[in-house]
C-alpha atoms as a PDB file:
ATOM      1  CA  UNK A   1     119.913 110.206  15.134  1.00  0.00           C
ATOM      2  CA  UNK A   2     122.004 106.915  15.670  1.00  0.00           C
ATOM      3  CA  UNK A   3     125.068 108.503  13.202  1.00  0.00           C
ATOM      4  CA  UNK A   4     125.307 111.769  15.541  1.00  0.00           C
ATOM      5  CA  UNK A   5     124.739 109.597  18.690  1.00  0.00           C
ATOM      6  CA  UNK A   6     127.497 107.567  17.137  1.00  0.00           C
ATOM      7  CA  UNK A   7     129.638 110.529  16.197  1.00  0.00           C
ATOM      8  CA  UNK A   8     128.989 111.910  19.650  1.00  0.00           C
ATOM      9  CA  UNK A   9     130.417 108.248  20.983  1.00  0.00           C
ATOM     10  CA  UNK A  10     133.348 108.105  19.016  1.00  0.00           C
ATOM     11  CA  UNK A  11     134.794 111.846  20.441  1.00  0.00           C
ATOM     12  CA  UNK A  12     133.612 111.234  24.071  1.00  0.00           C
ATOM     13  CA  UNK A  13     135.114 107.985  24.174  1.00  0.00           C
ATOM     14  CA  UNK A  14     138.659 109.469  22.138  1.00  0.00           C
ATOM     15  CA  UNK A  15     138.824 111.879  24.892  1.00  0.00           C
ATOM     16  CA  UNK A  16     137.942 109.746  27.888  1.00  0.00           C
ATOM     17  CA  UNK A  17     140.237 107.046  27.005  1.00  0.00           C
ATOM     18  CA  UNK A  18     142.741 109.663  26.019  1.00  0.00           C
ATOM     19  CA  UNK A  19     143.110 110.613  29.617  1.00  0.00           C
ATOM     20  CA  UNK A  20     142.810 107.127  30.913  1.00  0.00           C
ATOM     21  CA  UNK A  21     146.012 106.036  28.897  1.00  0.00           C
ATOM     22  CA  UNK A  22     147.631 108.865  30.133  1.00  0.00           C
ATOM     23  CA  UNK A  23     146.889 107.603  33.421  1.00  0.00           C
ATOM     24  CA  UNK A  24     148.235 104.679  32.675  1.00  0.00           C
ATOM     25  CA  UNK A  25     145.168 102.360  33.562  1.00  0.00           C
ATOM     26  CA  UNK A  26     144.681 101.314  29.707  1.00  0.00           C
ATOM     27  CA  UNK A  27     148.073  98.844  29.775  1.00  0.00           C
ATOM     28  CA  UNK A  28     146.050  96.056  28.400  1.00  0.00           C
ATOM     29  CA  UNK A  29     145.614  95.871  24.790  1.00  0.00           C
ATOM     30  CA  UNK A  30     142.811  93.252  24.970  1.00  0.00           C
ATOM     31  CA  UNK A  31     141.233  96.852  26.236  1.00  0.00           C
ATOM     32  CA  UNK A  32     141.570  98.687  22.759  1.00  0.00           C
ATOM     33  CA  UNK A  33     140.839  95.557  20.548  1.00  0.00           C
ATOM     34  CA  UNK A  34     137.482  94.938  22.359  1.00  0.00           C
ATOM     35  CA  UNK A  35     136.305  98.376  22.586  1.00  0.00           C
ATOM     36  CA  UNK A  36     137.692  98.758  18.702  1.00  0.00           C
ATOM     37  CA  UNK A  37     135.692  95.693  17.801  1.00  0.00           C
ATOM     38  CA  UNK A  38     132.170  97.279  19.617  1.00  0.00           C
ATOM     39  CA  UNK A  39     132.684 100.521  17.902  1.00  0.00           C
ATOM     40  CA  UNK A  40     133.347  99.136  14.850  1.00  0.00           C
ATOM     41  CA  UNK A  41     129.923  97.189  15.370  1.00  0.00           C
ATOM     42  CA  UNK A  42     127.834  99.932  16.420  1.00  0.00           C
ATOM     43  CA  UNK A  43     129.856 101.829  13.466  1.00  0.00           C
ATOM     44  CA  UNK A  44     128.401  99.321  10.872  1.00  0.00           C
ATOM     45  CA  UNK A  45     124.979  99.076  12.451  1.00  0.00           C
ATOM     46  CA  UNK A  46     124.378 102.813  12.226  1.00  0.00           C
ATOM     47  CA  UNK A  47     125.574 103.114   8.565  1.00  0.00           C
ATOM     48  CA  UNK A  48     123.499  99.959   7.434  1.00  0.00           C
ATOM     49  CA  UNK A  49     120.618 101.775   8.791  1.00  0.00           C
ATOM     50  CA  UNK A  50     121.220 105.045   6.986  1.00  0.00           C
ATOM     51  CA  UNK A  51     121.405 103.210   4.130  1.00  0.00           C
ATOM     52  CA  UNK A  52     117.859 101.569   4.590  1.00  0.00           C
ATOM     53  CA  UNK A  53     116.553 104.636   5.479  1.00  0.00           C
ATOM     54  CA  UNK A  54     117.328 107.059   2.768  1.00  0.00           C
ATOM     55  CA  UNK A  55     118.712 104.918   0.415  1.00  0.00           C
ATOM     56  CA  UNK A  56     122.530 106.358  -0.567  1.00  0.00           C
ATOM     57  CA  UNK A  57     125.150 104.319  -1.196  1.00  0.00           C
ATOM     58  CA  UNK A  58     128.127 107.121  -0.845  1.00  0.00           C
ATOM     59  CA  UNK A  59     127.588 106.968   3.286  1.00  0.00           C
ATOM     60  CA  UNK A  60     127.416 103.755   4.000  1.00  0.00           C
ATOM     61  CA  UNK A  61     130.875 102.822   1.241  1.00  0.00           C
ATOM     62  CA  UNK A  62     133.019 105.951   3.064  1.00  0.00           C
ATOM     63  CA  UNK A  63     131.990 104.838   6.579  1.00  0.00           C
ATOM     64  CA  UNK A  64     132.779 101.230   5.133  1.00  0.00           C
ATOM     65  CA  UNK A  65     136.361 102.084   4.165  1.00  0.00           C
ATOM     66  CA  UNK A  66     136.827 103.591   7.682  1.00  0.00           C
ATOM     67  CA  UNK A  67     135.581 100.717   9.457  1.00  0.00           C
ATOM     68  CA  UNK A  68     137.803  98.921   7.182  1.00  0.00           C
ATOM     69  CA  UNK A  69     141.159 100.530   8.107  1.00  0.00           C
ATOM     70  CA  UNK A  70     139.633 100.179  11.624  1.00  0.00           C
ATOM     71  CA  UNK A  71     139.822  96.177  11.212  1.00  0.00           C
ATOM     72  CA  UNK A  72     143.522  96.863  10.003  1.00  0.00           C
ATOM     73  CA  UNK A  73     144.747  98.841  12.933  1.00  0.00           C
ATOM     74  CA  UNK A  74     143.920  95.157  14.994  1.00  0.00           C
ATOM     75  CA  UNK A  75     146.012  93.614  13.057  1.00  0.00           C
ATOM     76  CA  UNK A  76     149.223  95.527  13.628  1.00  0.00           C
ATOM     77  CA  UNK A  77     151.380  95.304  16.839  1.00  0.00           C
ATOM     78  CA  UNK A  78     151.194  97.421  19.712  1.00  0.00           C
ATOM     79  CA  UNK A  79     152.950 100.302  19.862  1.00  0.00           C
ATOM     80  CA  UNK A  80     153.690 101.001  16.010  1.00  0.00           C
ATOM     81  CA  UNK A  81     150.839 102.616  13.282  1.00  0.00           C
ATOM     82  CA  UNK A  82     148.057 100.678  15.006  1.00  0.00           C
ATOM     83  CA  UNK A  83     147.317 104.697  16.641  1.00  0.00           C
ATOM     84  CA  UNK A  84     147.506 106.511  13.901  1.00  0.00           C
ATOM     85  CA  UNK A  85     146.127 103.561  12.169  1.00  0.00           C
ATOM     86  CA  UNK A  86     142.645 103.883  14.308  1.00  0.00           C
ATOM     87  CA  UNK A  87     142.582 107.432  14.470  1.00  0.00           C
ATOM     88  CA  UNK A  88     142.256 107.725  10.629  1.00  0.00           C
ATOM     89  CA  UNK A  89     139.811 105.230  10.454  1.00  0.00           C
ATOM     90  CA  UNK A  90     137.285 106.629  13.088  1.00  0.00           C
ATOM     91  CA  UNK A  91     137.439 110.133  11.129  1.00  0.00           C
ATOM     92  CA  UNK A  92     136.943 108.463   7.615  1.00  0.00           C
ATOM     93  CA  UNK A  93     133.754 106.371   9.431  1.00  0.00           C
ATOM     94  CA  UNK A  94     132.857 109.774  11.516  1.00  0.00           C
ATOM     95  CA  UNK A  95     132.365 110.949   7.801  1.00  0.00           C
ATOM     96  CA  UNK A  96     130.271 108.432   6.824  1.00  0.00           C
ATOM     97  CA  UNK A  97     127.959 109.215   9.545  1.00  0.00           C
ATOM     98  CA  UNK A  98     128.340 112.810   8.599  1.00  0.00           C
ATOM     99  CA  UNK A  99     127.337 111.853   4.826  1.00  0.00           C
ATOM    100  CA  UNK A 100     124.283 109.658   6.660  1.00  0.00           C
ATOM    101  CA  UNK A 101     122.970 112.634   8.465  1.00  0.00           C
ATOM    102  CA  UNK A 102     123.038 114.752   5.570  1.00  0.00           C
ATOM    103  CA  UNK A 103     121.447 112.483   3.135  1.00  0.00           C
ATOM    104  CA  UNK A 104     118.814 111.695   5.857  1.00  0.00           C
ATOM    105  CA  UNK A 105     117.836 115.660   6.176  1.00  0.00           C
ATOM    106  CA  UNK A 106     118.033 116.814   2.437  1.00  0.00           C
ATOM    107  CA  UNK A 107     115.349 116.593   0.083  1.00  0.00           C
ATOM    108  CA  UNK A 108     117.205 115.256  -2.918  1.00  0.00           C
END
């Protein structure tokens, strides 16, 4: 339940903040690096669970990678990759949450 409540997070908040920058309220990047750093958080939390819970590694190492390339878009300056940098990373960790759910509901 936390992975979809997670995946559910990550495309309301792409879309609210999505027409917040467009509104230009969202000038400060401290704004992006501190919401990046709670997703990426919450991100970690909800795969460690999965893991504990059904026990797959595959989930929890593709939503690691993700959350990985997350990390890296806060280390690039404004303006350049860091975007497309973050984007990628949130859909490689929104498939590790995928994986979780799937693992969690299959009999294997």
């Amino acid at each position: 339940g936390l992975s979809g409540l997670c995946v559910i997070h990550c495309v309301a908040s792409a879309a609210l903040l999505g027409l917040l920058a467009s509104a230009g309220v969202l000038g400060n990047p401290l704004i992006h690096e501190v919401g990046l750093t709670l997703a990426m958080l919450i991100g970690a939390y909800a795969l460690g669970r999965g893991l504990l819970e059904h026990g797959f590694l595959m989930p929890a190492s593709i939503g690691s990678l993700g959350l990985g390339v997350m990390a890296g878009a806060l280390s690039l300056p404004e303006g350049g990759h860091e975007a497309a940098y973050t984007v990628a990373g949130v859909l490689v960790v929104a498939l590790g949450h995928r994986l979780n759910f799937i693992a969690a509901h299959h009999d294997f």
